[in-house]
N, C-alpha and C. Protein backbone atom coordinates (compact mmCIF):
# COMPACT_ATOMS: atom_id res chain seq x y z
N UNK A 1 102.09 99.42 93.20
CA UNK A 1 102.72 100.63 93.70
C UNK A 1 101.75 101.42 94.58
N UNK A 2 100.18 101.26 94.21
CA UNK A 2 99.52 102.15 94.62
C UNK A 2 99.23 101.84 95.95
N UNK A 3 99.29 100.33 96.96
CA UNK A 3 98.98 100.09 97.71
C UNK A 3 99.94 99.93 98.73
N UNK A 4 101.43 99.62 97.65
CA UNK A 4 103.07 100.08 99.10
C UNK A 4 102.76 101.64 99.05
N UNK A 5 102.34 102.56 98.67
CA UNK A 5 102.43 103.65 99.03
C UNK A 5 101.65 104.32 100.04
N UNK A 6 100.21 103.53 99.85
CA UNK A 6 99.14 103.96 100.91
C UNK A 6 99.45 102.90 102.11
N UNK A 7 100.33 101.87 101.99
CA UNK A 7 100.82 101.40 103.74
C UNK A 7 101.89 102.28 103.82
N UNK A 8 102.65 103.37 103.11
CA UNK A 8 103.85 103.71 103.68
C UNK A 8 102.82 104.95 104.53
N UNK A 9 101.84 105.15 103.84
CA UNK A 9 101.51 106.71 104.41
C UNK A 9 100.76 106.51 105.60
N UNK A 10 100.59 104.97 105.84
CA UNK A 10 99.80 104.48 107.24
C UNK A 10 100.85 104.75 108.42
N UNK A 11 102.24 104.33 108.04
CA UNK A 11 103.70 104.64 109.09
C UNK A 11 103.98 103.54 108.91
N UNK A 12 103.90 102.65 107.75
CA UNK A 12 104.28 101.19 107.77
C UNK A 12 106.20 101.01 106.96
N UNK A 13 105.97 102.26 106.12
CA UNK A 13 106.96 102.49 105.41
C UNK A 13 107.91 103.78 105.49
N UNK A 14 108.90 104.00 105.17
CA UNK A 14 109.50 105.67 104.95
C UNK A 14 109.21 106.74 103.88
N UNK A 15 109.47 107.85 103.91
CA UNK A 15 109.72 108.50 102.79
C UNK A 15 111.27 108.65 103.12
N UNK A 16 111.69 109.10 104.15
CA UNK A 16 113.71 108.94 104.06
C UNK A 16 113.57 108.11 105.49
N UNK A 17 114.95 107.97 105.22
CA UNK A 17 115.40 106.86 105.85
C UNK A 17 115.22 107.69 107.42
N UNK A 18 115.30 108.77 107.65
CA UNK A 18 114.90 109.13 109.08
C UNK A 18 113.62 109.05 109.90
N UNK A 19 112.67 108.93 108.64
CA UNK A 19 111.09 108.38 109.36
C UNK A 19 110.69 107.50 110.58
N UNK A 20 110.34 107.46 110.84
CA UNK A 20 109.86 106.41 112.24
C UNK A 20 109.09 105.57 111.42
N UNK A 21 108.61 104.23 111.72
CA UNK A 21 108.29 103.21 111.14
C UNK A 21 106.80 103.22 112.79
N UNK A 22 106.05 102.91 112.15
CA UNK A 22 104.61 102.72 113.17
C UNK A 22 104.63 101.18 113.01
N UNK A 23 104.69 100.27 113.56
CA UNK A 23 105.01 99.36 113.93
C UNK A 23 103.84 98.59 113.87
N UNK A 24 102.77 98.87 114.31
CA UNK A 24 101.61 98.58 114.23
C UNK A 24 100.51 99.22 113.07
N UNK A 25 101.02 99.89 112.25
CA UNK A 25 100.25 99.78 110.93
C UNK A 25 100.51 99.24 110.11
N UNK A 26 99.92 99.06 108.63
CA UNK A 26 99.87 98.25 107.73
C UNK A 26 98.51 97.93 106.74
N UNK A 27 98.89 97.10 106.32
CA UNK A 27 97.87 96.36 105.09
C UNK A 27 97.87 94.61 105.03
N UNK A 28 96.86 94.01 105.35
CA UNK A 28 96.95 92.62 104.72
C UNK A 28 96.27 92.38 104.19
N UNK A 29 96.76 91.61 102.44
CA UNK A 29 96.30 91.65 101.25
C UNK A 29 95.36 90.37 101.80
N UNK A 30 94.13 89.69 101.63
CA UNK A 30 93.66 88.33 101.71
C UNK A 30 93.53 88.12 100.85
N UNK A 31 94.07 88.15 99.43
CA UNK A 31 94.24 88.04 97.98
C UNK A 31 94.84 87.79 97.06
N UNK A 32 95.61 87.50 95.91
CA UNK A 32 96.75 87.81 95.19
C UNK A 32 96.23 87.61 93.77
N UNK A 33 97.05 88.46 93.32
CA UNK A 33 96.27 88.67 91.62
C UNK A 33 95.96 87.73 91.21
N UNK A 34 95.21 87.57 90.62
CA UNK A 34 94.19 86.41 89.97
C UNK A 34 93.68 85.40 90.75
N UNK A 35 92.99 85.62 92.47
CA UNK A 35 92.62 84.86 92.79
C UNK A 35 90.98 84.96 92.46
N UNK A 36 90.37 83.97 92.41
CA UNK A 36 88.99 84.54 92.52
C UNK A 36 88.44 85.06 93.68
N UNK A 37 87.50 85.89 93.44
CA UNK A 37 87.31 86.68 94.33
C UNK A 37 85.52 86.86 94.60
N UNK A 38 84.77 86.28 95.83
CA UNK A 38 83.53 85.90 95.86
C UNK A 38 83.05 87.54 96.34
N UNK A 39 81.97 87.79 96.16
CA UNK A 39 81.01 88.98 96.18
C UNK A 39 80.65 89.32 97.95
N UNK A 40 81.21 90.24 98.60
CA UNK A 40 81.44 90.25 100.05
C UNK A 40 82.36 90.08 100.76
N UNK A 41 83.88 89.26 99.90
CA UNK A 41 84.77 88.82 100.76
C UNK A 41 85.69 89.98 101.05
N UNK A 42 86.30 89.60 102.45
CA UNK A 42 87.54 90.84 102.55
C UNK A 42 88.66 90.52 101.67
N UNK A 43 88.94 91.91 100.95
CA UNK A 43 90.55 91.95 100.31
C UNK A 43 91.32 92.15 100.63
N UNK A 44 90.98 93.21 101.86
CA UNK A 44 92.33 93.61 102.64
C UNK A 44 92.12 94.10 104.10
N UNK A 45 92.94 93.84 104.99
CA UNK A 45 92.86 94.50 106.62
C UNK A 45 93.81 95.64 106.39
N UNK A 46 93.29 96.72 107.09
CA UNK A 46 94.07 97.81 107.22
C UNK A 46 94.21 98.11 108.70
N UNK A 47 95.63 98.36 108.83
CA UNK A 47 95.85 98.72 110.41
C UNK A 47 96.26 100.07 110.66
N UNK A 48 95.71 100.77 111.36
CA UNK A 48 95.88 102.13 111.59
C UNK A 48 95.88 103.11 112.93
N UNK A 49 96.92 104.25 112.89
CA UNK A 49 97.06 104.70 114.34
C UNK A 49 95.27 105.23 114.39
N UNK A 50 94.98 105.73 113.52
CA UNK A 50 93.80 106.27 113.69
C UNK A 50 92.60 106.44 112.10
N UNK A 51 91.28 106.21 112.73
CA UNK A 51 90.29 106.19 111.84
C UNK A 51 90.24 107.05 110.66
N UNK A 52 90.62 108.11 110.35
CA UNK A 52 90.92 108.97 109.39
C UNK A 52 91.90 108.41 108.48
N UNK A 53 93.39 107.96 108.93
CA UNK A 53 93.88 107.40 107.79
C UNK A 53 93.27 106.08 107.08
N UNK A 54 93.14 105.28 108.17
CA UNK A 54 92.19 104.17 107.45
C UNK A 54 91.50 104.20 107.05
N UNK A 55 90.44 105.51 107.05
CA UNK A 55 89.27 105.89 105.68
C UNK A 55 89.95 105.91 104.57
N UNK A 56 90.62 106.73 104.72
CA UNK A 56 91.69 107.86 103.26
C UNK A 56 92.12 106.59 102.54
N UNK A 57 93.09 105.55 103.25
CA UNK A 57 93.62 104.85 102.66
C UNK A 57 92.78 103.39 101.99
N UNK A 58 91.79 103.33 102.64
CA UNK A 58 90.50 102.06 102.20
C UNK A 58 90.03 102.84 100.72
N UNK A 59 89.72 104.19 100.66
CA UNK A 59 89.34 104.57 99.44
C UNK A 59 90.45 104.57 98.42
N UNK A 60 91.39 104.86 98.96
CA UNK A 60 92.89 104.35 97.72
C UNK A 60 93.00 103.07 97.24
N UNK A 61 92.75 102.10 98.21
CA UNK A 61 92.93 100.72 97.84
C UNK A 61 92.34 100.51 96.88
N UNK A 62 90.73 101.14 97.09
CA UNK A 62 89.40 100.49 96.71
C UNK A 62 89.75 101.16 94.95
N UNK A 63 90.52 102.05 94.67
CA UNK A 63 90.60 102.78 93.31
C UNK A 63 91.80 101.61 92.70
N UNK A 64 92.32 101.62 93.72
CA UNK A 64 94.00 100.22 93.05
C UNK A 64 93.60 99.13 92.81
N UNK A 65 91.93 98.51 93.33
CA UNK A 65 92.25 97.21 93.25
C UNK A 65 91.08 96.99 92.02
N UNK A 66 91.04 95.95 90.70
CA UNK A 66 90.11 96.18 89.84
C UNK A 66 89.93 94.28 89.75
N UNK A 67 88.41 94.39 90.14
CA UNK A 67 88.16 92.87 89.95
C UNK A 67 87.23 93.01 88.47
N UNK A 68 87.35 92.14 87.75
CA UNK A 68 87.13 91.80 86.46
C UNK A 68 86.04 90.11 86.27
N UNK A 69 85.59 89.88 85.47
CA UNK A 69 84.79 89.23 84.96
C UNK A 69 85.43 87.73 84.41
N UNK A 70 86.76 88.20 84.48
CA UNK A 70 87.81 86.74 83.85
C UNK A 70 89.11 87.26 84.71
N UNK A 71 89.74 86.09 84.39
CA UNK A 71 91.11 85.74 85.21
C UNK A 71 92.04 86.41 84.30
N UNK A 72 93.01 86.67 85.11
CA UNK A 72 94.15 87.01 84.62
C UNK A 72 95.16 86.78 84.80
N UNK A 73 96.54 87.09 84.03
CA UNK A 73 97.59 86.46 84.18
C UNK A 73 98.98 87.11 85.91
N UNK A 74 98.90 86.51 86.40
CA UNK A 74 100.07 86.43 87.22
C UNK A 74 101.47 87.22 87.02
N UNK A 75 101.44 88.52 87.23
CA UNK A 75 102.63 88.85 86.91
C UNK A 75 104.02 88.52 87.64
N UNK A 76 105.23 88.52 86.98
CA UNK A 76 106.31 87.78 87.43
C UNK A 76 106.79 88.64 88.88
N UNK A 77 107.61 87.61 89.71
CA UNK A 77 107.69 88.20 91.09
C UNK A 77 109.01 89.19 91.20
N UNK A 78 109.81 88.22 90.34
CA UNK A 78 111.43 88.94 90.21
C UNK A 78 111.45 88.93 88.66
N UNK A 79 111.84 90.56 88.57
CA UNK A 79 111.96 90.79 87.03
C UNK A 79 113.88 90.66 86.55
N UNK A 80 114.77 90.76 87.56
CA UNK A 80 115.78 91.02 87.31
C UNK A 80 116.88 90.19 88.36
N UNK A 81 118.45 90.64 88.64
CA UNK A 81 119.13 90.65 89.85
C UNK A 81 120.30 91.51 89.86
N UNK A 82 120.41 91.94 90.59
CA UNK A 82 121.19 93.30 90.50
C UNK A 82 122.95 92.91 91.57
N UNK A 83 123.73 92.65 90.51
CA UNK A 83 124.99 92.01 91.42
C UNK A 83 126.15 92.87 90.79
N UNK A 84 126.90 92.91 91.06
CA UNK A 84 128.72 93.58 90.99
C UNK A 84 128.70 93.90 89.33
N UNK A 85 128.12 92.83 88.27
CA UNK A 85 128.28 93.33 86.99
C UNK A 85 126.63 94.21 86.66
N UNK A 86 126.12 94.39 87.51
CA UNK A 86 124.76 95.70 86.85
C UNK A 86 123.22 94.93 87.19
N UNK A 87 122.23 94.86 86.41
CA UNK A 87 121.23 94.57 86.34
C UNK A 87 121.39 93.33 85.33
N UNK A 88 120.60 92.17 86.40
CA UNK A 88 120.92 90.83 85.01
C UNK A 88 119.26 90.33 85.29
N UNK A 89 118.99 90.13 83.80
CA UNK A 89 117.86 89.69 83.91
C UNK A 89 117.35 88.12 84.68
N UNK A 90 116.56 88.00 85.43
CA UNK A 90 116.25 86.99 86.03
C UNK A 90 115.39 85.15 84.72
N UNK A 91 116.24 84.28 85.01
CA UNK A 91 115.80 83.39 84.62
C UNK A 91 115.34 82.20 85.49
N UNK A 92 114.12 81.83 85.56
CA UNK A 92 113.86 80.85 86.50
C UNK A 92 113.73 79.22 86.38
C-alpha cells in the first residue's frame, strides 16, 4: 500500500477520478517479495516531474521496504473475485 501510494503522489495515480495522470512518473520495483536481494543492488527506479518529489518519495520507499536475514513467504496475488453474486473467494 505504502508504495501505490507514494507512485500515486508522484502523478502516476489519482486521488478522484478528475486528477490528471503524469504520464511519465512512476516506480519500478527490480524486485518482488522474497527475492534475494545482494548488498548495493537497485530496488527501485523512481520517475519524477521533479527532484523534490523523488527525494520525499525514495525516503518512503526506503521506510516500506524491509530486507531481512531469511526468506519469506510470497503473499497471494488474488485474494478473492468479485462477480453479480458478491465477493467469492479465489481458488487456484
Amino acid at each position: 500500500l505504502a508504495i501505490g501510494n507514494a507512485a500515486r503522489d508522484l502523478g502516476a495515480g489519482r486521488y478522484v477520478k478528475t486528477d490528471t495522470l503524469d504520464l511519465h512518473a512512476g516506480i519500478v520495483l527490480a524486485k518482488k517479495v522474497g527475492e534475494k536481494v545482494e548488498e548495493g543492488e537497485c530496488l527501485a527506479t523512481i520517475y519524477a516531474a521533479d527532484i523534490v518529489r523523488a527525494t520525499e518519495v525514495g525516503t518512503r520507499l526506503l521506510q516500506a521496504i524491509e530486507i531481512g536475514d531469511h526468506a519469506v513467504g510470497v503473499p497471494p496475488l488474488i485474494y478473492g473475485i468479485v462477480d453479480k453474486d458478491g465477493l467469492q473467494p479465489y481458488m487456484p
